[in-house]
Protein backbone atom coordinates (compact mmCIF):
# COMPACT_ATOMS: atom_id res chain seq x y z
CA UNK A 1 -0.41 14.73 35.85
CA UNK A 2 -2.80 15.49 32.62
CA UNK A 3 -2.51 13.67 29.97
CA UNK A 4 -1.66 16.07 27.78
CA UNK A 5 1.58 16.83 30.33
CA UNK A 6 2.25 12.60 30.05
CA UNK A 7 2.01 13.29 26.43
CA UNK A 8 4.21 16.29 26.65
CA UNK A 9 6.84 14.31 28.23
CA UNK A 10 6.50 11.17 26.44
CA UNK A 11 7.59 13.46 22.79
CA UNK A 12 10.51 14.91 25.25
CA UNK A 13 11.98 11.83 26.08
CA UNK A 14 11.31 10.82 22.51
CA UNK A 15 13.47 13.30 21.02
CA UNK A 16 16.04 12.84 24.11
CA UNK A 17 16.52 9.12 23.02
CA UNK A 18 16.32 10.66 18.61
CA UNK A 19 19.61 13.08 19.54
CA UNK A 20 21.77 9.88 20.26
CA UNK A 21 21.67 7.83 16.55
CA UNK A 22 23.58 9.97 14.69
CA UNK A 23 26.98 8.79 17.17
CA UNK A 24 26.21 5.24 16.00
CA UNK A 25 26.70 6.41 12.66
CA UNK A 26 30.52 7.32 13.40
CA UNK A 27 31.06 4.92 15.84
CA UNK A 28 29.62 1.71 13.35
CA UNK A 29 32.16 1.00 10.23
CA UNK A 30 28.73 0.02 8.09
CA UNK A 31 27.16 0.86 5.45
CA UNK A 32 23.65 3.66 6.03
CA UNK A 33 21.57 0.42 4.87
CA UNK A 34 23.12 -2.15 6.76
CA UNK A 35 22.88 0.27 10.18
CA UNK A 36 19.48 1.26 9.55
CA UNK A 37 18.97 -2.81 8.34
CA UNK A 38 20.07 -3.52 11.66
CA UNK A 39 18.36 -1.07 13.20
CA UNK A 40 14.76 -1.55 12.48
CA UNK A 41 14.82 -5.39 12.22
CA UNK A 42 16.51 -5.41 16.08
CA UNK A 43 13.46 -2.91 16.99
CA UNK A 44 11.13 -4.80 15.26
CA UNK A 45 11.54 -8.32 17.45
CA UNK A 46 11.79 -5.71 20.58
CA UNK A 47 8.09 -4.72 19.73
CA UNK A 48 7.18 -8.13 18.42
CA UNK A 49 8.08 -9.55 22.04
CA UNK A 50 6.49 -6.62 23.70
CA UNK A 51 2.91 -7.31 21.88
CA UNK A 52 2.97 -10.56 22.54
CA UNK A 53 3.36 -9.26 26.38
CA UNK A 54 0.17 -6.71 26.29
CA UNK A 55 -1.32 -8.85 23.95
CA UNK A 56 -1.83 -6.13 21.59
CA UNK A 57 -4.15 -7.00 18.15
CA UNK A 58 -1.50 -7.03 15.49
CA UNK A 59 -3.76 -7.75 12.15
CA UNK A 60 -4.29 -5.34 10.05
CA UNK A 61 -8.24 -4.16 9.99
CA UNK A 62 -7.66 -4.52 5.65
CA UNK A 63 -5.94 -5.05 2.85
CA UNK A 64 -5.64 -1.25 2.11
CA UNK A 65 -4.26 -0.79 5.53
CA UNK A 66 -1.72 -2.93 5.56
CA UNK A 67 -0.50 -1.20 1.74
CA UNK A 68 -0.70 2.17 3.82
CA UNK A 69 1.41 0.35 6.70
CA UNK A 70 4.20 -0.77 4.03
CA UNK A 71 4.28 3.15 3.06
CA UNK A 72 5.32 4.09 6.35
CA UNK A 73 7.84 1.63 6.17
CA UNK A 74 9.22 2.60 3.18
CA UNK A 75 9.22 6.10 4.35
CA UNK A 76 11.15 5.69 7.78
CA UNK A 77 13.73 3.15 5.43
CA UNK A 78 14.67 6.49 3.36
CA UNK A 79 14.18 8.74 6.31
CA UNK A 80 16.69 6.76 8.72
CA UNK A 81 19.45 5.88 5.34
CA UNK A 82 19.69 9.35 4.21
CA UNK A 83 20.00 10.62 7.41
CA UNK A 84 23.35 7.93 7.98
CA UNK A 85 24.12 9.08 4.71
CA UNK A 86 24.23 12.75 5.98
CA UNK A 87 26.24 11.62 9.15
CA UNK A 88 29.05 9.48 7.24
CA UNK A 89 29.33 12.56 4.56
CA UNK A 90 29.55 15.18 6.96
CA UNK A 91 29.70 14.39 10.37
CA UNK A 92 27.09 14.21 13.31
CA UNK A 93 26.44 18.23 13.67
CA UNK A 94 25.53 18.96 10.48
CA UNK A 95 23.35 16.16 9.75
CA UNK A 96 21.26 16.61 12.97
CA UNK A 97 21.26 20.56 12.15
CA UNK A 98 19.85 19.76 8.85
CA UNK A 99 17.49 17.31 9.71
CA UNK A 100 16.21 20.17 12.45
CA UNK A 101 14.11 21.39 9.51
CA UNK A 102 11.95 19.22 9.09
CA UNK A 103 9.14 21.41 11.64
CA UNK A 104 9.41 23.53 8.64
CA UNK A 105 7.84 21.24 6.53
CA UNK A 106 5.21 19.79 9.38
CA UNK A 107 3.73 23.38 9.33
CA UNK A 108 3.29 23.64 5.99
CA UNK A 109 1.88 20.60 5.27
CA UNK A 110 0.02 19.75 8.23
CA UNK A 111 -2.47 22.42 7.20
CA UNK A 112 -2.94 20.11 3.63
CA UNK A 113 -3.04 16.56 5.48
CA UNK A 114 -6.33 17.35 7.48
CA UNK A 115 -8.06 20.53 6.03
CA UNK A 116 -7.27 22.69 9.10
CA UNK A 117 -6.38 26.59 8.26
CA UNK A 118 -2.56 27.56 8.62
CA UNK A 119 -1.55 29.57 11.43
CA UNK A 120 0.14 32.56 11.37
CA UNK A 121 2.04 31.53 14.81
CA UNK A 122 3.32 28.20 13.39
CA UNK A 123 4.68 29.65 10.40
CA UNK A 124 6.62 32.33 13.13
CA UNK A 125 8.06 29.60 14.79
CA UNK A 126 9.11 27.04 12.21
CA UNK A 127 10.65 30.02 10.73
CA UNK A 128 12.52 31.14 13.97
CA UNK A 129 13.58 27.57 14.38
CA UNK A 130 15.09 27.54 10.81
CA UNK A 131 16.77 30.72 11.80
CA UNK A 132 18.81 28.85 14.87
CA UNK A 133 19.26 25.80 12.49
CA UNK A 134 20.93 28.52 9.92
CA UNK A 135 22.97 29.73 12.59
CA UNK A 136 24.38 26.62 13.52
CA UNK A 137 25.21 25.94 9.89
CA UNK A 138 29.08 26.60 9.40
CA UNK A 139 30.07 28.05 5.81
CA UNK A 140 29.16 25.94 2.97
CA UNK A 141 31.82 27.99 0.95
CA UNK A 142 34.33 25.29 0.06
CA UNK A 143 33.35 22.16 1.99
CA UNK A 144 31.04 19.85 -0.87
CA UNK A 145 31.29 17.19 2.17
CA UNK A 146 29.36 19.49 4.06
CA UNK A 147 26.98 20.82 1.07
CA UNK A 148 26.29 17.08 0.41
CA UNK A 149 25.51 16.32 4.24
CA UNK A 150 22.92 19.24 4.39
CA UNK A 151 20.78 17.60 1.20
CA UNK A 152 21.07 14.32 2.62
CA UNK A 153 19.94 15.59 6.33
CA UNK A 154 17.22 17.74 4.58
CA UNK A 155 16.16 14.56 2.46
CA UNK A 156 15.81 12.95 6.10
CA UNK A 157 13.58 15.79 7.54
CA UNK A 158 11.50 15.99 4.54
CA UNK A 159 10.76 12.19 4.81
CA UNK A 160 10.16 11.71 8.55
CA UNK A 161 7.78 15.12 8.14
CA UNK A 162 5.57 12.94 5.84
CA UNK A 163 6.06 9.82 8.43
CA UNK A 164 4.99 11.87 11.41
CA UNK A 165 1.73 13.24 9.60
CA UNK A 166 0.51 9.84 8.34
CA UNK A 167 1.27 8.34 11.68
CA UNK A 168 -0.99 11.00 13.01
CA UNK A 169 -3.72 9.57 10.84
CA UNK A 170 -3.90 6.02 12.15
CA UNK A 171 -2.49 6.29 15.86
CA UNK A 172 -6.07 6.99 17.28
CA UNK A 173 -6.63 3.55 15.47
CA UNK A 174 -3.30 1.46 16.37
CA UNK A 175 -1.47 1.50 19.43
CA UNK A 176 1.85 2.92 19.52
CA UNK A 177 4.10 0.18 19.87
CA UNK A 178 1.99 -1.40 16.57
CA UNK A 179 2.13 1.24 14.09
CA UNK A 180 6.24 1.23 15.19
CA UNK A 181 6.35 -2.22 14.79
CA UNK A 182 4.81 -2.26 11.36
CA UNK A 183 7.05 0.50 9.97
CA UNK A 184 10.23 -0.94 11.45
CA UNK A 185 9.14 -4.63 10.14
CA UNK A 186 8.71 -3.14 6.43
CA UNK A 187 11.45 -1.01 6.29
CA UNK A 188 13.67 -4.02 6.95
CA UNK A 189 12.00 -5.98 4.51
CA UNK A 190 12.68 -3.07 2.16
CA UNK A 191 16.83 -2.64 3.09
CA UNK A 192 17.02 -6.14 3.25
CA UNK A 193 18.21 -6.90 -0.82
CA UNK A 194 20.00 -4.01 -0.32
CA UNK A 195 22.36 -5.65 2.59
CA UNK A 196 22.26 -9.08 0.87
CA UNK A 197 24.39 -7.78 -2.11
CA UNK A 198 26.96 -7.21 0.31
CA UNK A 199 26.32 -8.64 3.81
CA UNK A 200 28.82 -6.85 6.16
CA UNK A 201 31.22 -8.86 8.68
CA UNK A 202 28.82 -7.80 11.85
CA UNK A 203 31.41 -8.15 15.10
CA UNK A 204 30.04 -8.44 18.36
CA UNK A 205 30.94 -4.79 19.21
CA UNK A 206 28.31 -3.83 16.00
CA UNK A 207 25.90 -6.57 17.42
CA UNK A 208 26.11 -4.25 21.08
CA UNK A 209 25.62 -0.83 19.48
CA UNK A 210 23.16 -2.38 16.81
CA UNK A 211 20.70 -3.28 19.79
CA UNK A 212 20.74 -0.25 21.78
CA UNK A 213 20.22 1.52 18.97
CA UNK A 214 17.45 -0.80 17.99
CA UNK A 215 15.81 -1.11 20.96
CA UNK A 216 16.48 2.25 22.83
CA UNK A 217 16.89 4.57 20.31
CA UNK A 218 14.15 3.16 17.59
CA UNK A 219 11.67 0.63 19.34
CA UNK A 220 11.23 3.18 22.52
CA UNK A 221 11.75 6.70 21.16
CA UNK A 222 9.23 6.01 17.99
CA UNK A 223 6.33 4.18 20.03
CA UNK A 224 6.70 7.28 22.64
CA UNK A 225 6.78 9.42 19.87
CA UNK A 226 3.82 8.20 17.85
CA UNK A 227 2.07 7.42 20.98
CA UNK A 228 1.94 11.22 21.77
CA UNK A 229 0.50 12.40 18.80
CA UNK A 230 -2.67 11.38 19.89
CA UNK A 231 -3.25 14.06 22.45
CA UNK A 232 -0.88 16.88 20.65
CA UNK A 233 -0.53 18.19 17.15
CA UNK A 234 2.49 16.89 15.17
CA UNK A 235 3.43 20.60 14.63
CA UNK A 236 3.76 21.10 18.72
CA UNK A 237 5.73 17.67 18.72
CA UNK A 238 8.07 18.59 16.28
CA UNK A 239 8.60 21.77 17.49
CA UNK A 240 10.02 19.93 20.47
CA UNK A 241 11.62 17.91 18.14
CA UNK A 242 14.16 21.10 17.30
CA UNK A 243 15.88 19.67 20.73
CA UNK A 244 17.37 16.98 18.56
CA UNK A 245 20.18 19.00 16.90
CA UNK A 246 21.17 20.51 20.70
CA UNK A 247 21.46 16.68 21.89
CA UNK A 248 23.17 15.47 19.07
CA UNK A 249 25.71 18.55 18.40
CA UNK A 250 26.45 18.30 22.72
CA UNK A 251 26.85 14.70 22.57
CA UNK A 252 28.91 14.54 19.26
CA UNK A 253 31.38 17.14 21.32
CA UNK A 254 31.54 15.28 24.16
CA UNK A 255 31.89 11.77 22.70
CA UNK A 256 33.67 12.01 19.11
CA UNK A 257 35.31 15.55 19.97
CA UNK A 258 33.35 17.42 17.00
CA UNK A 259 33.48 21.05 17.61
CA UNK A 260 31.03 22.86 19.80
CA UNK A 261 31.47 26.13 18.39
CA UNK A 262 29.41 29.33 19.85
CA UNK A 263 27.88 29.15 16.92
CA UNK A 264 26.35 26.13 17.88
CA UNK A 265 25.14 27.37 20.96
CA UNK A 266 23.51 30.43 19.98
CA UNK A 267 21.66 28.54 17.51
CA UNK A 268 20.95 25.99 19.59
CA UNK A 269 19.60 28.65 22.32
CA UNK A 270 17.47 29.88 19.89
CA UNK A 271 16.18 26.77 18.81
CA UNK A 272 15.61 26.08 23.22
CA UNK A 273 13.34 29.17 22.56
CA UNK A 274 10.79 27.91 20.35
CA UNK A 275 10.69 24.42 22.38
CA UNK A 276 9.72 25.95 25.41
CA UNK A 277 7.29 28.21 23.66
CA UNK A 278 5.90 25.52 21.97
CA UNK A 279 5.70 23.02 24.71
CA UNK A 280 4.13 25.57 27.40
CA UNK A 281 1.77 26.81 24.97
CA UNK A 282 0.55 23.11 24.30
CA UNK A 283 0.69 22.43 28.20
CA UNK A 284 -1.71 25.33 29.19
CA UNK A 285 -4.56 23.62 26.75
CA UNK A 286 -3.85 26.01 23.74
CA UNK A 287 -4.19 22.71 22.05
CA UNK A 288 -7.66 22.34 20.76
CA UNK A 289 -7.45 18.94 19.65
CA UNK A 290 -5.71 17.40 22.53
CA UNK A 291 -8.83 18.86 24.92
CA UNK A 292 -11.57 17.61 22.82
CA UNK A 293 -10.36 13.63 22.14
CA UNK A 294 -9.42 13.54 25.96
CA UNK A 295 -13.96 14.90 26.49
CA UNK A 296 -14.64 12.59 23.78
CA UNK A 297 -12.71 10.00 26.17
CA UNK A 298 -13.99 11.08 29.37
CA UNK A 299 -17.55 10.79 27.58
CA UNK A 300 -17.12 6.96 26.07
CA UNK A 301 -15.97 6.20 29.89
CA UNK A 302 -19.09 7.62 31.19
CA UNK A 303 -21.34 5.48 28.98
CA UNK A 304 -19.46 2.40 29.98
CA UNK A 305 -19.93 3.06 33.26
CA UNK A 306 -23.70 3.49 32.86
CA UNK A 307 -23.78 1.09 30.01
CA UNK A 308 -24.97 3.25 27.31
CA UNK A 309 -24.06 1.68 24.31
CA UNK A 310 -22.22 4.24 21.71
């Protein structure tokens, strides 16, 4: 298997393991601060432990770097709150639904991030995507629960949008499991005086759900995530990332009995479209950037071999 396939994969299971947070958001009687508290504190000892393991360089190279590192933080602390937020307001369907957008965003800003020329093609997609996440909208007539969940979940998209771009900056530099372990350590530093003005009454049930969510669906889906944007484009991985709504919306219905309407699953069908699209036209090496760091790899191995010094 390619590495670009392994990479492929990795972003799939990511976004497998994304589709599952928004049930402990119904299922935990918390606060969004003190779940998300939880939640990135519990992943960040998970990824301490495991780079103590691999031995993995944790010190940041500078001063700057470890400001830029705190950023990230801060931005997956507001991502993962306002997307609770959207799931206590409004329930588990419409927050994932709304957070679907955020590919939206990743195509139009990607282009600004690192000087590359927008694509026709992307734009055609994110906008087809946005067209299933419509569909699986129900009326925002007369529910402001439901108008209040959609700005909250497209607060959240906006946010991890931004995340996902500057993680693509410094993963070629960091592992995986460090840049996650960075942003999870400062975004519980940043909840924290939030959860000390009122420190909830944690049970051992909320201690349970706490960790797999900590561990599973935050310490393993992000480094997996992050990990694979070294060899694909963040707009390819969060095209696969419109999955998340279908996972969540199925797994609400068959867990907290939320409506699977046929709404839902047109929408969601059309938002299977553009993930398949998007992931065979990055696994036929459409993706130019993948292709040349994995030569520029294959190179660097060469001149170790031979010891030519780079």
């Amino acid at each position: 298997m390619s590495r670009q396939s392994r990479s492929l994969l990795q972003v799939h299971g990511a976004v497998l393991l994304f589709g599952l947070p928004g049930l402990f958001g119904k299922l935990l009687p918390l606060s969004p601060a003190a779940i998300v508290f939880g939640r990135v504190a519990l992943a960040a000892l998970a990824l301490l432990g495991a780079s103590a393991v691999w031995k993995l360089p944790l010190r940041p190279r500078s001063g700057r770097r470890c400001l830029a590192f705190i950023a990230l933080g801060l931005l997956l602390a507001g991502h993962s709150t306002t997307f609770f937020q959207s799931v206590q307001v409004s329930g588990v369907a419409v927050a994932v639904i709304a957070f679907s957008s955020f590919p939206a965003f990743v195509a139009l800003l990607e282009p600004l991030f690192f000087g590359q020329k927008p694509r026709l093609g992307d734009a055609v997609l994110a906008g087809f995507a946005l067209a299933g996440v419509a569909v699986l909208l129900p009326s925002l007539e007369s529910s402001n629960s439901t108008l209040q969940g959609v700005l909250w979940g497209v607060a959240s998209s906006l946010l991890f949008a931004l995340l996902s771009l500057c993680n693509r900056q410094y993963v070629r530099q960091y592992s995986g499991i460090t840049l996650a372990l960075y942003q999870d350590f400062f975004a519980a530093v940043a909840l924290l005086p939030f959860v000390l003005i009122r420190w909830p009454a944690f049970t051992i049930r909320d201690l349970f759900l706490l960790l797999v969510l900590g561990v599973l669906c935050t310490a393993v889906a992000h480094t997996l995530f992050i990990t694979a944007l070294r060899r694909i484009e963040a707009r390819t991985a969060s095209m696969i990332a419109c999955l998340e709504p279908v996972y969540g919306s199925v797994l609400a219905a068959l867990f907290l009995s939320e409506e699977l309407s046929a709404r839902v699953v047109v929408g969601g069908l059309m938002v299977l479209g553009v993930v398949l699209y998007a992931t065979l036209n990055a696994s036929k090496g459409k993706n130019e950037m993948a292709m040349q760091l994995e030569e520029l790899e294959k190179t660097r191995d060469l001149r170790r071999i031979y010891g030519v010094q780079s």
